[in-house]
Protein backbone atom coordinates (compact mmCIF):
# COMPACT_ATOMS: atom_id res chain seq x y z
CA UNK A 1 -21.00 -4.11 4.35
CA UNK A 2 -19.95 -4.21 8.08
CA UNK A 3 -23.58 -3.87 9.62
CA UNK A 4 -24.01 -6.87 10.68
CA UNK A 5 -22.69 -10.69 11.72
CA UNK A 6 -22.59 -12.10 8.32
CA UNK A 7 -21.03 -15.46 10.01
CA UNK A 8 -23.33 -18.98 10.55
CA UNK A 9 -22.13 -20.27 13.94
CA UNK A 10 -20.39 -23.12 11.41
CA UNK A 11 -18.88 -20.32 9.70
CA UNK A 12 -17.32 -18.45 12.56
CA UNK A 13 -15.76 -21.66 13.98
CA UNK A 14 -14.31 -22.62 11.03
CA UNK A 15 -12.96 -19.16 10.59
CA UNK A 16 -11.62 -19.55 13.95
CA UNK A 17 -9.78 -22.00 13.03
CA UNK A 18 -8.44 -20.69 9.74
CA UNK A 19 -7.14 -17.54 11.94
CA UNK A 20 -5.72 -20.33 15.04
CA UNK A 21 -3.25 -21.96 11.79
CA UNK A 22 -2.91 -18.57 9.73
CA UNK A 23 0.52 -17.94 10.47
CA UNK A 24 1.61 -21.73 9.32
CA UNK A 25 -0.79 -21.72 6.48
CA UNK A 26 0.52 -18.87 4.92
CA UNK A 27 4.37 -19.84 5.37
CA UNK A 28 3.21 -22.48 3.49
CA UNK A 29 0.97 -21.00 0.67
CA UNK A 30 4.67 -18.86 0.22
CA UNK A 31 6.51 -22.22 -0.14
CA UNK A 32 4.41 -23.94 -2.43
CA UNK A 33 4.46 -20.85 -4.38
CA UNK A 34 7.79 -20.16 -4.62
CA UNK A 35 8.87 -23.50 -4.76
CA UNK A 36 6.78 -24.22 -7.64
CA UNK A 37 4.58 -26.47 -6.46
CA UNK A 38 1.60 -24.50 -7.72
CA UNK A 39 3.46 -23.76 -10.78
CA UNK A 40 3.74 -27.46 -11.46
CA UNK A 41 -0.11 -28.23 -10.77
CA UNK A 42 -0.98 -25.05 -12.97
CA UNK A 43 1.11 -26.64 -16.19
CA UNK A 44 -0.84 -30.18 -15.77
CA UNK A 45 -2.83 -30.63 -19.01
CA UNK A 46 -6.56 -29.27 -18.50
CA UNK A 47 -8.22 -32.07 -16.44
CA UNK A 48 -5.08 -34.45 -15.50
CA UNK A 49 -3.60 -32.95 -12.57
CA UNK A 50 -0.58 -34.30 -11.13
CA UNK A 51 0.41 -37.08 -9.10
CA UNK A 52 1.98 -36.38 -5.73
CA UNK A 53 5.77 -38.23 -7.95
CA UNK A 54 4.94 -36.11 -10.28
CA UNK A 55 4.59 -32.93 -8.70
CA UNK A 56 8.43 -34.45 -6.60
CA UNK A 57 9.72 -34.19 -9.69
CA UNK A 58 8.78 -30.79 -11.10
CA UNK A 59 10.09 -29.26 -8.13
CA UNK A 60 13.00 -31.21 -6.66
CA UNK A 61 11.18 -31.14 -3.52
CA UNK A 62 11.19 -34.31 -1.29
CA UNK A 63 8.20 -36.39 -1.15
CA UNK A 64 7.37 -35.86 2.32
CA UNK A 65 7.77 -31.89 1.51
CA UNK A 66 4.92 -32.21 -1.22
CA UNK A 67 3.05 -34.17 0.43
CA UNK A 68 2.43 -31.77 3.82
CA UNK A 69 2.12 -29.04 1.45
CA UNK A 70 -0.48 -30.41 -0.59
CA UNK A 71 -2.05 -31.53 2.09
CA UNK A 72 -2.15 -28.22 3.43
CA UNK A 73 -3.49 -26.63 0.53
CA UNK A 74 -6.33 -28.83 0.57
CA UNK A 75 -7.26 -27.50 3.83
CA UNK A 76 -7.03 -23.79 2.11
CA UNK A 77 -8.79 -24.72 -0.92
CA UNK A 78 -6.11 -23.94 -2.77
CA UNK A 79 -5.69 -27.12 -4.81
CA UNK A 80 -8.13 -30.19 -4.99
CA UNK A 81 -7.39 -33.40 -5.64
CA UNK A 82 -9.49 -36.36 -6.96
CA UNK A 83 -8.55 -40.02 -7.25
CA UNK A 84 -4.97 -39.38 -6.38
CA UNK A 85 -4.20 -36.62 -8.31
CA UNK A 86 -3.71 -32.73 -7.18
CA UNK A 87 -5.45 -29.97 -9.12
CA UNK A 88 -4.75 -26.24 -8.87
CA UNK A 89 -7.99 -24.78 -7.39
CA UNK A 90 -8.96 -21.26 -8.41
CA UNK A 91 -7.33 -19.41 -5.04
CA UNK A 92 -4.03 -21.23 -6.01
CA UNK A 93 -4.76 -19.65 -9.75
CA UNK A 94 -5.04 -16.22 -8.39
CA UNK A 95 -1.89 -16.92 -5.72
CA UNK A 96 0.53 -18.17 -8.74
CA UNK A 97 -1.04 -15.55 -11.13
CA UNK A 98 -2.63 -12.22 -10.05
CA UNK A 99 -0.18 -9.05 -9.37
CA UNK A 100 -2.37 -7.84 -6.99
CA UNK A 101 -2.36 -11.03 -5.14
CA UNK A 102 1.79 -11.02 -4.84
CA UNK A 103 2.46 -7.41 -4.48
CA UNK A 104 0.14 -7.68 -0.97
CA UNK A 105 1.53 -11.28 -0.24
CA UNK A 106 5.02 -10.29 -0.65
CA UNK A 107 4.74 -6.90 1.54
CA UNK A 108 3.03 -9.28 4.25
CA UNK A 109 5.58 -11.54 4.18
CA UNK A 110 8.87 -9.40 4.05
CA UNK A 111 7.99 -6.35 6.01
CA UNK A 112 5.37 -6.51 7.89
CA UNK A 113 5.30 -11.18 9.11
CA UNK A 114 7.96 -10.27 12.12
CA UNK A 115 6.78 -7.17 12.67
CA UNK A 116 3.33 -8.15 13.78
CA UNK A 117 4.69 -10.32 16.61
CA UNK A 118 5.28 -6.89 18.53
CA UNK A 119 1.39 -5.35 17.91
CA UNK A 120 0.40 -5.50 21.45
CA UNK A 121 3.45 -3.75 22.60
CA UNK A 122 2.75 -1.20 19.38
CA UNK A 123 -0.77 -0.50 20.43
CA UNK A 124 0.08 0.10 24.24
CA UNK A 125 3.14 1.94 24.10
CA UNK A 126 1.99 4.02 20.64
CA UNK A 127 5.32 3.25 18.99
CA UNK A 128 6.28 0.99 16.00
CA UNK A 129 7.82 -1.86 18.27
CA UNK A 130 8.08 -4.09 15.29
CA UNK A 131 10.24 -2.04 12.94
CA UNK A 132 13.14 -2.95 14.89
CA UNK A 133 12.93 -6.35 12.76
CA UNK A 134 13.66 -4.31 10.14
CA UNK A 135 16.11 -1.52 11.21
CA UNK A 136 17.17 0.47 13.99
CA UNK A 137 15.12 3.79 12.40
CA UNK A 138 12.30 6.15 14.81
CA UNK A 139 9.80 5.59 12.14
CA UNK A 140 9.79 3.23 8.57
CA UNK A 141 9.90 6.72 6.66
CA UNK A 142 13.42 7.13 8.30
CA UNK A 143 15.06 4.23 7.04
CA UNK A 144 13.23 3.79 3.36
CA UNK A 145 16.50 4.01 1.63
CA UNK A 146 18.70 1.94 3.40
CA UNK A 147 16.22 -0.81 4.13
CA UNK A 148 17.68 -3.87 3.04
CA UNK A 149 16.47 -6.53 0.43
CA UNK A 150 14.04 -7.96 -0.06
CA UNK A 151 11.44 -5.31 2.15
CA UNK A 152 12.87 -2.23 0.49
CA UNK A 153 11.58 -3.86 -2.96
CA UNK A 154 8.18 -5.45 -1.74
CA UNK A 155 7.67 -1.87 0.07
CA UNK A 156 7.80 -0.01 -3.08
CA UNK A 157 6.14 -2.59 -5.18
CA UNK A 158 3.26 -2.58 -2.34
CA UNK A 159 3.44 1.37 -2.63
CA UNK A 160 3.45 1.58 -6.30
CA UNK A 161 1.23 -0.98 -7.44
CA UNK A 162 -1.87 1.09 -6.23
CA UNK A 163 -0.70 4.32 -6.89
CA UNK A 164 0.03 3.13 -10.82
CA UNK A 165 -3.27 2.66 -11.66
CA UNK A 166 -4.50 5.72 -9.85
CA UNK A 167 -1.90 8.03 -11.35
CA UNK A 168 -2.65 8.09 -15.32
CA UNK A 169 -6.42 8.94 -14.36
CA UNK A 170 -5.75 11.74 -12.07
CA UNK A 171 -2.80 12.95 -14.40
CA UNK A 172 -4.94 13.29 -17.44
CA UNK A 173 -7.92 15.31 -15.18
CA UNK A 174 -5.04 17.68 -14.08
CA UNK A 175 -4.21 18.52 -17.72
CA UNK A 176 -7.81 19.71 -18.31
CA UNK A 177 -6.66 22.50 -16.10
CA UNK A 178 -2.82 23.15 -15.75
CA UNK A 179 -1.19 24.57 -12.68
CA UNK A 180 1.42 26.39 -13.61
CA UNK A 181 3.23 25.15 -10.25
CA UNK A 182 2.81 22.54 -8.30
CA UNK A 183 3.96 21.36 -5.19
CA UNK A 184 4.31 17.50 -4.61
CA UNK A 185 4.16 17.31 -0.86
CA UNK A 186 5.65 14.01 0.58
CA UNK A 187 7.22 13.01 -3.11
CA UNK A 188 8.76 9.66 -2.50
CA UNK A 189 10.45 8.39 -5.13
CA UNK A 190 9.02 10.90 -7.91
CA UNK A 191 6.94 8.79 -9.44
CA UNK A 192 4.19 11.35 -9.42
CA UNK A 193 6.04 14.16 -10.34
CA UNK A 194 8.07 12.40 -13.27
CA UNK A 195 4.35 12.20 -14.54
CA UNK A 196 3.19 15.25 -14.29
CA UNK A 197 6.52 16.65 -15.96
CA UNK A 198 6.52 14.83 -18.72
CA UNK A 199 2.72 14.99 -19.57
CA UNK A 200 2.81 18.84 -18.99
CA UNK A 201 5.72 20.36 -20.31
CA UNK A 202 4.77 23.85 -18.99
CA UNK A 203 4.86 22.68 -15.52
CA UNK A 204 7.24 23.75 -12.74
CA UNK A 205 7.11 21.17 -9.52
CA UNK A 206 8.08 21.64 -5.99
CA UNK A 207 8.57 18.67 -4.53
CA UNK A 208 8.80 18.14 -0.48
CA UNK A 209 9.72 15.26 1.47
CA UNK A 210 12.75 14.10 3.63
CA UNK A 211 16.45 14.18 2.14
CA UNK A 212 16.64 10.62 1.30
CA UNK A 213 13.74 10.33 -0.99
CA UNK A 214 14.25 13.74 -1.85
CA UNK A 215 17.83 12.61 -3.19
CA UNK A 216 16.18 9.66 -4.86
CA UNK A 217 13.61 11.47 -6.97
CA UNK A 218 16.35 13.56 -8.04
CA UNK A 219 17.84 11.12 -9.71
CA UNK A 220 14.23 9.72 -10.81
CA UNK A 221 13.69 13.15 -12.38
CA UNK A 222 16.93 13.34 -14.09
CA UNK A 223 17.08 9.64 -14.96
CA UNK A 224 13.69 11.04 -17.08
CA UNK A 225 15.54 14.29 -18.21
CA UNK A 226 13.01 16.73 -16.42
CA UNK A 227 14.94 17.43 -13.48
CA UNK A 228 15.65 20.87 -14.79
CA UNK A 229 11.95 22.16 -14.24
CA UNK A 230 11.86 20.26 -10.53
CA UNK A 231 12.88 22.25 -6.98
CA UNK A 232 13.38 20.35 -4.09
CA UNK A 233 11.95 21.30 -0.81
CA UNK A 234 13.49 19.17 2.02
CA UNK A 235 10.70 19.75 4.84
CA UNK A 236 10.15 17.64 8.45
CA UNK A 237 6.92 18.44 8.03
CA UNK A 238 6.51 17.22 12.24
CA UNK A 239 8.30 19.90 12.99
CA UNK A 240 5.86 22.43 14.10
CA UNK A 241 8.08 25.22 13.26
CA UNK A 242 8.62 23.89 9.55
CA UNK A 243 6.67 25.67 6.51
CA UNK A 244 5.48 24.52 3.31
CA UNK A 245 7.07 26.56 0.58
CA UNK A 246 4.35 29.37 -0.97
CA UNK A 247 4.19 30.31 -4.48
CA UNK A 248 2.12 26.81 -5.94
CA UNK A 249 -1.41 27.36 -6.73
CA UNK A 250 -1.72 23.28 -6.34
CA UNK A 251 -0.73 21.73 -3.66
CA UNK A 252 -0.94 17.65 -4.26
CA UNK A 253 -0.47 14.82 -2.01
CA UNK A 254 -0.92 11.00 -2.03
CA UNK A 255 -1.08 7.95 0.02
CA UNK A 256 0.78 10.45 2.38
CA UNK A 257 -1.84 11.89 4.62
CA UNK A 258 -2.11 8.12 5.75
CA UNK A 259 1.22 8.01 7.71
CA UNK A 260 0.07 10.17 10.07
CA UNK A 261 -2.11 10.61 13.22
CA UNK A 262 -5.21 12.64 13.23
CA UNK A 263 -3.84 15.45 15.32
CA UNK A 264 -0.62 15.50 12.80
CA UNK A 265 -3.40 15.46 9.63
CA UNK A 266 -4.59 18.28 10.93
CA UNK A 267 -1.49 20.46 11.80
CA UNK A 268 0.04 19.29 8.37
CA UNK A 269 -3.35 20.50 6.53
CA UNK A 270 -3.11 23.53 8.41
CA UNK A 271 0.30 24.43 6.61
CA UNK A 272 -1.05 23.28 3.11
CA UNK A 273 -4.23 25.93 3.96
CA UNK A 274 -1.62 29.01 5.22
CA UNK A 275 0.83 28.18 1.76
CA UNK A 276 -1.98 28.06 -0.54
CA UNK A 277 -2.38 31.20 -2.74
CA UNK A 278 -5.93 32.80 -2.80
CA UNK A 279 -7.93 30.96 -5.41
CA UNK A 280 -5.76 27.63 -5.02
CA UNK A 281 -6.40 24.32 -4.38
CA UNK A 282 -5.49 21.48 -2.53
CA UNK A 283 -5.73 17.32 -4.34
CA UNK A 284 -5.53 14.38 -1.82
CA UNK A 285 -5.55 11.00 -3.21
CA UNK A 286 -5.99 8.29 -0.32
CA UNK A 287 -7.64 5.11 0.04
CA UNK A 288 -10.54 4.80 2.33
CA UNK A 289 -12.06 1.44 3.52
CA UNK A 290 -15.35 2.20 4.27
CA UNK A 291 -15.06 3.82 0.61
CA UNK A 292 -14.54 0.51 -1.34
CA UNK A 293 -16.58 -1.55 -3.80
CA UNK A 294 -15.77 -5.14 -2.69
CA UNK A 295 -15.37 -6.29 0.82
CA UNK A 296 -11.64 -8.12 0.32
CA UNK A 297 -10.53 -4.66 -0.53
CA UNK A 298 -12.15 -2.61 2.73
CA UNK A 299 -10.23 -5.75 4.94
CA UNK A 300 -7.24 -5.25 3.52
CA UNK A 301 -6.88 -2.45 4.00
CA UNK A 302 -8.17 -2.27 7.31
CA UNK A 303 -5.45 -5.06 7.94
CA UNK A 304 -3.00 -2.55 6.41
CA UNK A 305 -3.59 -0.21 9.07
CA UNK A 306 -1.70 -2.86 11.59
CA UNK A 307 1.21 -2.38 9.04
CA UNK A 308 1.36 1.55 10.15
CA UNK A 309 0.82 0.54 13.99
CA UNK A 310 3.59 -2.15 14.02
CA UNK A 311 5.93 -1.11 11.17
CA UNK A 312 5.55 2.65 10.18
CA UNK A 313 5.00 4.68 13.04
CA UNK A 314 2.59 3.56 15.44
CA UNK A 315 0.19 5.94 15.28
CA UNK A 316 -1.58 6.08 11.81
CA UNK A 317 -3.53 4.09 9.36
CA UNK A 318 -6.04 3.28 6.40
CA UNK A 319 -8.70 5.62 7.31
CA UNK A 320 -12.52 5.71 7.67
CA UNK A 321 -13.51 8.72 5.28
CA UNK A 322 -15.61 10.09 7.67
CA UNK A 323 -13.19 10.77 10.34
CA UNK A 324 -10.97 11.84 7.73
CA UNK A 325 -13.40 14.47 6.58
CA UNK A 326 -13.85 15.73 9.74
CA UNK A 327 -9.93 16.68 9.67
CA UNK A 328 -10.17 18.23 6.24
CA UNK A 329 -12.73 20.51 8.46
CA UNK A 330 -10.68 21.54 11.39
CA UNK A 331 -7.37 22.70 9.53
CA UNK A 332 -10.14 25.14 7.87
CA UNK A 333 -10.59 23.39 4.83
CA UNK A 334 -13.76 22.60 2.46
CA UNK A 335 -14.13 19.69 0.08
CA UNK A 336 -14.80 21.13 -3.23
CA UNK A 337 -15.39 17.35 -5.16
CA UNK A 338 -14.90 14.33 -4.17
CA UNK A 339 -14.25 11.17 -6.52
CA UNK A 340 -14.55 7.82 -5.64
CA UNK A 341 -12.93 4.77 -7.71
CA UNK A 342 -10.26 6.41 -9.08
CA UNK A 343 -8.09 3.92 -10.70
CA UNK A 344 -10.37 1.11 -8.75
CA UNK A 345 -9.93 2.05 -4.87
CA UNK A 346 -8.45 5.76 -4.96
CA UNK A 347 -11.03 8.49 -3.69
CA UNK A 348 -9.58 12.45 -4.58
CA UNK A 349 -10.81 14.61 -2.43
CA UNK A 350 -10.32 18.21 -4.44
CA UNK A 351 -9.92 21.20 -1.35
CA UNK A 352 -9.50 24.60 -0.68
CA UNK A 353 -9.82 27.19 1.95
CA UNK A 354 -12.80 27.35 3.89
């Protein structure tokens, strides 16, 4: 879908111009969502719409506020308005409605909107220079647990909203053909592994990450009363002397591989390849743009990848399958299967040894 100029000469100026007053127009689309201005317009009986007074008085807003913000949204298609009255377009439907839609605004807006201001110093110095509007941490992955409100909620929302709809699928396929251990390598919160414990009750997990999250799937785990068959491997896995623990025939990890460079893919594969047990495999679950069915998903997450420049770490991103592929090859690797879709914009990628 990227082969071309799909852009008129009309069309690229007036996306120009949409990109010149982005930063405005979406402080705005927050306000009049928050401040129920599209809330108002989407309660209007079918057809009516609402008066610029009346729209004043659903939200306590001042006239002069509604009116720059309606006028605004006209300009973003995100209402309409005929013969005086405002109407709630379909964008503003799928800005006051769709999960998807507020999970990615909200994570725009409270982690990454300051951040961004610092790219160019990001991208020349290799380093997240925008993460200091967030905390005084190396890398995001530091400072996940102490982040304060509200990014440490619209992080994990952002996080978990994709992985949600990936994880039942790739759950039940794993039950088709039990490991008897598996090792969850960059764990989080334990979402995963919570899972997996509960849907297999055979199953003993490793689980490998930094202390912090380690601590917090811990309590995840025991929160869910499988803690018991769960051991916790706290692992820097940067540091080129570290190990991954041996003894899982599985080795699983997802939306991880992403915060990393190539050259730290690679050397990170490399100990996955030297743990695994003759015979076992390695799962990845990642999302790929160049993998997607619908264009808005490839761009965002191609925008996502400014996220890991600016916020994360400075040096990773949303990757193009095919250089990720070539990776998978160097740390000795060989795809086995590879499954696109999964849970709508997941690809697994089932490994092992080459």
């Amino acid at each position: 879908m990227f082969d071309k100029d799909p852009l008129t000469a009309l069309q690229a100026v007036s996306a120009a111009q949409w990109l010149a007053f982005a930063p405005l127009a979406f402080q705005a689309t927050a306000v009049m969502r928050d401040r129920g201005v599209l809330a108002a317009l989407a309660e209007a009986p079918a057809g009516e719409g609402r008066s610029l007074d009346e729209v004043v008085k659903a939200t306590g807003l001042s006239a002069y506020a509604v009116r720059v913000l309606l006028e605004a949204g006209l300009g973003l298609h995100i209402v309409w308005r005929r013969e005086g009255r405002y109407h709630l377009g379909k964008l503003g439907r799928f800005l006051l409605d769709d999960e998807m839609t507020r999970v990615n605004f909200d994570f725009t807006r409270d982690v990454c909107y300051q951040a961004a201001a610092h790219l160019d110093a990001s991208l020349t110095e290799g380093r997240p220079a925008g993460l200091q509007t967030l905390g005084p941490w190396a890398t995001l992955y530091e400072g996940l647990s102490e982040m304060s409100e509200p990014a440490r909620r619209s992080w994990h929302d952002f996080d978990h909203f994709y992985s949600d709809q990936a994880f039942p699928v790739v759950c039940e396929r794993l039950a088709q053909q039990p490991p008897a251990r598996l090792l969850d390598v960059g764990c989080n919160t334990g979402r995963w592994a919570r899972m997996c414990l509960k849907r297999l009750p055979q199953l003993q997990m490793g689980l490998v990450d930094l202390p912090p999250q380690l601590e917090r799937a811990r309590a995840h785990l025991a929160e869910a009363g499988v803690a018991e068959r769960a051991t916790l491997h706290p692992v820097n896995l940067l540091d080129a002397a570290a190990e991954l623990p041996r003894g899982y025939e599985l080795i699983w990890m997802s939306q991880f591989l992403d915060c990393f460079s190539d050259d730290e893919i690679v050397a990170i594969l490399d100990k996955a390849r030297r743990a695994l047990p003759p015979g076992g495999r390695l799962w990845i679950l990642e999302l790929f743009w160049d993998r997607q069915r619908f264009e808005a998903a490839a761009m965002s997450l191609q925008q996502t990848s400014l996220y890991f420049t600016c916020v994360a770490n400075g040096n990773s991103q949303m990757y193009d399958s095919e250089v990720f592929l070539r990776l998978i090859d160097l740390a000795g690797l060989q795809v086995v299967t590879l499954h696109d879709a999964v849970g709508g914009f997941h690809t697994l990628i089932e490994c092992q040894a080459a």
